[in-house]
PDB file of N, CA and C in Angstrom:
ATOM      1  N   UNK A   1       2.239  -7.071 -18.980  1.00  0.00           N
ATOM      2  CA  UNK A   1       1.408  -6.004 -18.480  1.00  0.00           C
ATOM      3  C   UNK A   1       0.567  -5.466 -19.631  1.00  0.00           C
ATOM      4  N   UNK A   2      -0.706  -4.946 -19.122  1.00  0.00           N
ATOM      5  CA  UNK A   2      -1.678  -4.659 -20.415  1.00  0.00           C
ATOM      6  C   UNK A   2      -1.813  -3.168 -20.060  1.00  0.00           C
ATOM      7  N   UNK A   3      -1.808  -2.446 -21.366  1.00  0.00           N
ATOM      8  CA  UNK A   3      -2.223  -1.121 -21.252  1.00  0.00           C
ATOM      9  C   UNK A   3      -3.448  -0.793 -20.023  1.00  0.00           C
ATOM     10  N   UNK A   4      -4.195  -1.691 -19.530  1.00  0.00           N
ATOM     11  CA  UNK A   4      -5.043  -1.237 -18.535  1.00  0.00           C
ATOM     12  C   UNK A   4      -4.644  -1.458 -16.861  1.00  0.00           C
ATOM     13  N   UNK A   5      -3.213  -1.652 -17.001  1.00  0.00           N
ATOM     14  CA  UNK A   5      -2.672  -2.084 -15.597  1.00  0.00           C
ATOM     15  C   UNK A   5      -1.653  -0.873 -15.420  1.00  0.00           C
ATOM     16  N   UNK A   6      -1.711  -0.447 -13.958  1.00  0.00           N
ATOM     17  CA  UNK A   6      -0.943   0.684 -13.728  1.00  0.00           C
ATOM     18  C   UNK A   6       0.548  -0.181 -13.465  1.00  0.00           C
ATOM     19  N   UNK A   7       1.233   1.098 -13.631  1.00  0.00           N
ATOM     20  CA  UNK A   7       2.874   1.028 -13.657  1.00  0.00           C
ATOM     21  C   UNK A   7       2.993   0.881 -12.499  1.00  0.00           C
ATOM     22  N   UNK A   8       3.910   0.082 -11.992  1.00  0.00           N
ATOM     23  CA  UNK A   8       4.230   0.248 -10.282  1.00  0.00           C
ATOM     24  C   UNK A   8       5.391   1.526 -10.116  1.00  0.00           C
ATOM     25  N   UNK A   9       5.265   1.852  -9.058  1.00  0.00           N
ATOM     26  CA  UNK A   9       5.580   3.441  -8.812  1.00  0.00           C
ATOM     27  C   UNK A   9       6.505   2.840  -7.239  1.00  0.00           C
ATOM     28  N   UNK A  10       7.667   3.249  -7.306  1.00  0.00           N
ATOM     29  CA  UNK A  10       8.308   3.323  -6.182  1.00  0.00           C
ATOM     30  C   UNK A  10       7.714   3.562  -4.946  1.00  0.00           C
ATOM     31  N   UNK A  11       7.788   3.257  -3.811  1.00  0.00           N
ATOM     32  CA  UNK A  11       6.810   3.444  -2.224  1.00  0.00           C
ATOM     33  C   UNK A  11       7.742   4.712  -2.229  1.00  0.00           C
ATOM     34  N   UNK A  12       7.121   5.902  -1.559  1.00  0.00           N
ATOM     35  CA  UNK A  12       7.453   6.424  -0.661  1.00  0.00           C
ATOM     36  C   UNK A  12       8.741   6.132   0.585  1.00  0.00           C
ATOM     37  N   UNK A  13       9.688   6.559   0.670  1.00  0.00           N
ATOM     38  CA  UNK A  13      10.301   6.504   2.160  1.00  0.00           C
ATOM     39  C   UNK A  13      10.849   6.670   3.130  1.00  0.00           C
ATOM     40  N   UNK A  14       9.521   7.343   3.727  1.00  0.00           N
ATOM     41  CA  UNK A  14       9.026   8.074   5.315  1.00  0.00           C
ATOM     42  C   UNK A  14       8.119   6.889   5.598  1.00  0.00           C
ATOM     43  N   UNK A  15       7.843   7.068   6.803  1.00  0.00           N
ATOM     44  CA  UNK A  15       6.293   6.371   7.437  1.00  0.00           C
ATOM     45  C   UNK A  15       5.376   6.878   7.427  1.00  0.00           C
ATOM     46  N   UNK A  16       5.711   8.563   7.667  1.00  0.00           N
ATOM     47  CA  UNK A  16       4.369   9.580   7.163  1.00  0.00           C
ATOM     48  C   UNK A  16       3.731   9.351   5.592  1.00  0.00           C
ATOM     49  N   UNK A  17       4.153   8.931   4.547  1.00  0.00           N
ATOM     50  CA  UNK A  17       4.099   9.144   3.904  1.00  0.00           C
ATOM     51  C   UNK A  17       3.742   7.874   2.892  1.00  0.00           C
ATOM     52  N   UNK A  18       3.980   6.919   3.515  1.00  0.00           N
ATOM     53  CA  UNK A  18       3.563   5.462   3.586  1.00  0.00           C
ATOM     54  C   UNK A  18       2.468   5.606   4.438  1.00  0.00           C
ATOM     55  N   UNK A  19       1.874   5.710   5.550  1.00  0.00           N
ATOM     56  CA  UNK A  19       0.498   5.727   6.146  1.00  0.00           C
ATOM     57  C   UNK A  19      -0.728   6.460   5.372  1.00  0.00           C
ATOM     58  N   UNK A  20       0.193   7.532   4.740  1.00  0.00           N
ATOM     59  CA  UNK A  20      -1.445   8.019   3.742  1.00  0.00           C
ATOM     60  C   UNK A  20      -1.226   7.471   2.618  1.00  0.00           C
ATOM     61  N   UNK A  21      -0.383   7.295   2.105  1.00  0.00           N
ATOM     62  CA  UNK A  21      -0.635   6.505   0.971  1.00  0.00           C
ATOM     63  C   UNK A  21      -1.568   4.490   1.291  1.00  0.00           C
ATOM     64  N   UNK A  22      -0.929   4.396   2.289  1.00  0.00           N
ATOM     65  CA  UNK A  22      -2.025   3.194   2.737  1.00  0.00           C
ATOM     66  C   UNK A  22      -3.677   3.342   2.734  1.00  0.00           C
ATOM     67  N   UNK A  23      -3.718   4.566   3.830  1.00  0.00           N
ATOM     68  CA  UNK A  23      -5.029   4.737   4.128  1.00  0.00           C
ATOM     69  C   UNK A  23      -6.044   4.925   2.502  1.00  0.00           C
ATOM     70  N   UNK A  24      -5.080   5.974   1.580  1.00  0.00           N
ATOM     71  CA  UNK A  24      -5.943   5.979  -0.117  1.00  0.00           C
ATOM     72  C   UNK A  24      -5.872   4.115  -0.817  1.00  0.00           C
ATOM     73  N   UNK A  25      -5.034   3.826  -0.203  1.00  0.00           N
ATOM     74  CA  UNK A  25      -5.117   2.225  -0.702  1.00  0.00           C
ATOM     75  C   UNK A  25      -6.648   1.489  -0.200  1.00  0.00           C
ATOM     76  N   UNK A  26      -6.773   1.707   1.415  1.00  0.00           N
ATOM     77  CA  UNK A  26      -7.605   0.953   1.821  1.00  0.00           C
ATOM     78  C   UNK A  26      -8.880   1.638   1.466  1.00  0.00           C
ATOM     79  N   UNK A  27      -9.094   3.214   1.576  1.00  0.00           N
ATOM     80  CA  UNK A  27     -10.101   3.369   0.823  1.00  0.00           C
ATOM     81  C   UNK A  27     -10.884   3.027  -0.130  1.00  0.00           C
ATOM     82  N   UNK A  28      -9.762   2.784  -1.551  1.00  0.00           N
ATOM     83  CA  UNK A  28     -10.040   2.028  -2.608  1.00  0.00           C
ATOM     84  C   UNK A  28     -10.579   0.888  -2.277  1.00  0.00           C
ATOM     85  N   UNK A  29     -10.074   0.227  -1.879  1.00  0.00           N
ATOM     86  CA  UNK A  29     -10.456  -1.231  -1.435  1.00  0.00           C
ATOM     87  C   UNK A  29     -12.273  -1.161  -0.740  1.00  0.00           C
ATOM     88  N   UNK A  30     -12.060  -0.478  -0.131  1.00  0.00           N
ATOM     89  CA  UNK A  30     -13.653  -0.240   0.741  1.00  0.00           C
ATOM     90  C   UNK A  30     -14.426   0.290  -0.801  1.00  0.00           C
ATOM     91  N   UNK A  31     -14.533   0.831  -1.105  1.00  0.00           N
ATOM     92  CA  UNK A  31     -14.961   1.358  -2.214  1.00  0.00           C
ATOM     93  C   UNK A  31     -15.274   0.543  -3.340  1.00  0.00           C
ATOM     94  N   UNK A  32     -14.597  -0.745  -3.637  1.00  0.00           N
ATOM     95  CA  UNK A  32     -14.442  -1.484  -4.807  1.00  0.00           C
ATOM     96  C   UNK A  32     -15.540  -3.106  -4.577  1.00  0.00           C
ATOM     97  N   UNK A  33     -16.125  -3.255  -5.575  1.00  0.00           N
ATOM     98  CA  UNK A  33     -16.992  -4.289  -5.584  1.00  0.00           C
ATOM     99  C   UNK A  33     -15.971  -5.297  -4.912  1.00  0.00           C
ATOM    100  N   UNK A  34     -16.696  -6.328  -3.585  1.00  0.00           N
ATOM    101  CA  UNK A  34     -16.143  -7.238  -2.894  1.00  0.00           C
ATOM    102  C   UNK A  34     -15.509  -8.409  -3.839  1.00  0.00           C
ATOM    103  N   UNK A  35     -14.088  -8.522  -4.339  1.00  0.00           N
ATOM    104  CA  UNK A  35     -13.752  -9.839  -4.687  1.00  0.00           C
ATOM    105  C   UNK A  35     -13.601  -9.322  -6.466  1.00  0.00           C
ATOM    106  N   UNK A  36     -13.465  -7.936  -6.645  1.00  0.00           N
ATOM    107  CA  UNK A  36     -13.407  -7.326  -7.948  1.00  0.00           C
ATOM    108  C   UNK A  36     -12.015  -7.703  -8.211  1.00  0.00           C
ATOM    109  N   UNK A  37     -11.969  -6.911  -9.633  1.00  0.00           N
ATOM    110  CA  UNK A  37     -10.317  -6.919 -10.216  1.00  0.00           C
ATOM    111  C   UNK A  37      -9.737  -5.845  -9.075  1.00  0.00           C
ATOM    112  N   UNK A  38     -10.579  -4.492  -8.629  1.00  0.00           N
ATOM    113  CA  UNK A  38     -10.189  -3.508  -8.311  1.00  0.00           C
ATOM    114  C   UNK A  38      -9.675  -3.824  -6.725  1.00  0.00           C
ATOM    115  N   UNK A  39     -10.903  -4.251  -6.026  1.00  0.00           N
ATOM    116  CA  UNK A  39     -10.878  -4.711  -4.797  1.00  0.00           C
ATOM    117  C   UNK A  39      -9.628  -5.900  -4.859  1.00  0.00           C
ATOM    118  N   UNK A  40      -9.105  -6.641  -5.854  1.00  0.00           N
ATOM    119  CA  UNK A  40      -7.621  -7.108  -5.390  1.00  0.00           C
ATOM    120  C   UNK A  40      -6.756  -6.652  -5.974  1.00  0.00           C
ATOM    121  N   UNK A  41      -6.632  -5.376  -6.886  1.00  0.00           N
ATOM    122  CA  UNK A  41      -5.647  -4.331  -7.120  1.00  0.00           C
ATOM    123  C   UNK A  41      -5.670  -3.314  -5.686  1.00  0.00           C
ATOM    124  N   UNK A  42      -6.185  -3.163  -4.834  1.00  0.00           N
ATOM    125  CA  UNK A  42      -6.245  -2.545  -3.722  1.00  0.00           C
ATOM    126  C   UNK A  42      -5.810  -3.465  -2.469  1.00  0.00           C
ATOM    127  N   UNK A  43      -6.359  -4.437  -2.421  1.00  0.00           N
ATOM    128  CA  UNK A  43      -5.914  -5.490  -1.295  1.00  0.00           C
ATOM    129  C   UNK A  43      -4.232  -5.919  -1.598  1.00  0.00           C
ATOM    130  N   UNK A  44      -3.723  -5.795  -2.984  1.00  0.00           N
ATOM    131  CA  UNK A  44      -2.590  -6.058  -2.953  1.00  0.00           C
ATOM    132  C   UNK A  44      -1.796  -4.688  -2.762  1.00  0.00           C
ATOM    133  N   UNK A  45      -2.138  -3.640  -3.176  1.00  0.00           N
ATOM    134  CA  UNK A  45      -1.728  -3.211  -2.723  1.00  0.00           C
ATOM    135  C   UNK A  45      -1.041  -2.402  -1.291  1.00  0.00           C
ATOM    136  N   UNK A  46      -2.588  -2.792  -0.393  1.00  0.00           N
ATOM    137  CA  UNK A  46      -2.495  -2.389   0.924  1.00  0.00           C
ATOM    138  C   UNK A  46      -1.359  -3.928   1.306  1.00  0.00           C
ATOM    139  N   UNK A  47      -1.176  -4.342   0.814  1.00  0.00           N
ATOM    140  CA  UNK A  47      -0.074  -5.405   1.419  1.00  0.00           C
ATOM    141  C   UNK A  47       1.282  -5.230   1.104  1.00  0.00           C
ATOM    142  N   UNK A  48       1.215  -4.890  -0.122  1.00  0.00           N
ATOM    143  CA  UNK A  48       2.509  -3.871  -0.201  1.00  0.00           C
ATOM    144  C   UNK A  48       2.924  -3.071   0.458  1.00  0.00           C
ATOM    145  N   UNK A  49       2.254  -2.037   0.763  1.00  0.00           N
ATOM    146  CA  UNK A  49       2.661  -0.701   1.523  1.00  0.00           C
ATOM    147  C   UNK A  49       2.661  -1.579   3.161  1.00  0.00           C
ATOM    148  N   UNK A  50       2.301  -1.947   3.272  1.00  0.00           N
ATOM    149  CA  UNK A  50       2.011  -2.603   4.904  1.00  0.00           C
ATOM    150  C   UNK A  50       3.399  -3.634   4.975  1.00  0.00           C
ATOM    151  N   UNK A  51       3.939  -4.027   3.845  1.00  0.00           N
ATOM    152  CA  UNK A  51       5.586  -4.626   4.394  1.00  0.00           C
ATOM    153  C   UNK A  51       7.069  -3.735   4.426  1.00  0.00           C
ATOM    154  N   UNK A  52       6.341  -2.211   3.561  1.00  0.00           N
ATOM    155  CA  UNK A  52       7.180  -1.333   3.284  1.00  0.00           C
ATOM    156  C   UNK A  52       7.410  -0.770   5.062  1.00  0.00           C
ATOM    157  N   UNK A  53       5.996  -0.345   5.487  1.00  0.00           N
ATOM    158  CA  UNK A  53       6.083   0.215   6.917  1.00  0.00           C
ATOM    159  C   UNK A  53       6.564  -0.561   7.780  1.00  0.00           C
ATOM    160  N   UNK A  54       6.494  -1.484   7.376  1.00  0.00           N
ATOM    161  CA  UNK A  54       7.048  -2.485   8.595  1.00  0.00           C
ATOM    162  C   UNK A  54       8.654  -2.817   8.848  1.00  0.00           C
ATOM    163  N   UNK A  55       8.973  -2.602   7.546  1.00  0.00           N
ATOM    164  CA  UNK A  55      10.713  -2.117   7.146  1.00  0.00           C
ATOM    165  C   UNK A  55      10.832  -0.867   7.346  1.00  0.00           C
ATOM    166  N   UNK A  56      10.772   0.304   7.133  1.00  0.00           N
ATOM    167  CA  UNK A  56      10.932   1.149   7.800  1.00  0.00           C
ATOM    168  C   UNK A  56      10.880   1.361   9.229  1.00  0.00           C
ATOM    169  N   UNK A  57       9.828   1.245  10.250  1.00  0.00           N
ATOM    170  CA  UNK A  57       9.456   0.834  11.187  1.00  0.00           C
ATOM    171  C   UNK A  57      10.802  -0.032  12.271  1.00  0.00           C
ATOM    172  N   UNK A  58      10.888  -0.992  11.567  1.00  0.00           N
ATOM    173  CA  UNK A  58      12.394  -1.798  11.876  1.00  0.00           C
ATOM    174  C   UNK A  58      13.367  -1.119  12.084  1.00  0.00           C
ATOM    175  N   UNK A  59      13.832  -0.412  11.019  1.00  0.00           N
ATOM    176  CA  UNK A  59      14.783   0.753  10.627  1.00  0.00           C
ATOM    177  C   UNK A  59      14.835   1.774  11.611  1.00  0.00           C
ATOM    178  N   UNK A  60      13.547   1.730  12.361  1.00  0.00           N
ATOM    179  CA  UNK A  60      13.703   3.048  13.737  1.00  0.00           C
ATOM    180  C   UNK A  60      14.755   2.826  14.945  1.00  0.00           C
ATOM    181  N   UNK A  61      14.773   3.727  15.100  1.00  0.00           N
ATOM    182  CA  UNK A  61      15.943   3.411  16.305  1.00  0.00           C
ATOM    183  C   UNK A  61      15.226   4.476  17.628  1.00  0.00           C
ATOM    184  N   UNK A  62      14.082   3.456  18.637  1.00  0.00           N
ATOM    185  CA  UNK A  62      14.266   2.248  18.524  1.00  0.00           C
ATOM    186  C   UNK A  62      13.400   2.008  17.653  1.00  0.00           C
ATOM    187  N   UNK A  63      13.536   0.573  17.650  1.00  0.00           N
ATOM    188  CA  UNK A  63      12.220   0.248  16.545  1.00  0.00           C
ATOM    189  C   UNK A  63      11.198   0.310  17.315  1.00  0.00           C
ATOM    190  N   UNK A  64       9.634   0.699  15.909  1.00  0.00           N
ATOM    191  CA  UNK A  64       8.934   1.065  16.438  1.00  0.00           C
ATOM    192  C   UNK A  64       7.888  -0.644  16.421  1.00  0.00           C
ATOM    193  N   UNK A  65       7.775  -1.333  17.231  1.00  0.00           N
ATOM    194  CA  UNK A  65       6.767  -2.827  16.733  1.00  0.00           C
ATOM    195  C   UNK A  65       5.598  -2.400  17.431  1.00  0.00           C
TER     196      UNK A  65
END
């Protein structure tokens, strides 16, 4: 890891709380030159958070699909 790469930071876990943190993900992403470093520091990240919700989600009783 290079001093210019962020630390990964534990998800959130709620679903509330995972959905806005998604939505500031995808923002970024909209925001970031198409096919940038940034725009796939954002695309990976919205894929992250998007397998977190989906485990949680599971976790509902019932689940929520």
């Amino acid at each position: 890891m290079t001093a210019s790469e962020p630390v990964a930071q534990p998800l959130p876990s709620t679903r509330e709380e995972l959905l806005a943190l998604h939505r500031e993900a995808r923002q970024r992403r909209i925001n970031a030159e198409p096919g940038g470093h940034e725009w796939a520091a954002a695309s990976a990240e919205v894929s992250h958070i998007e397998v977190r919700i989906a485990q949680v989600e599971r976790e509902m009783t019932p689940p929520r699909m």
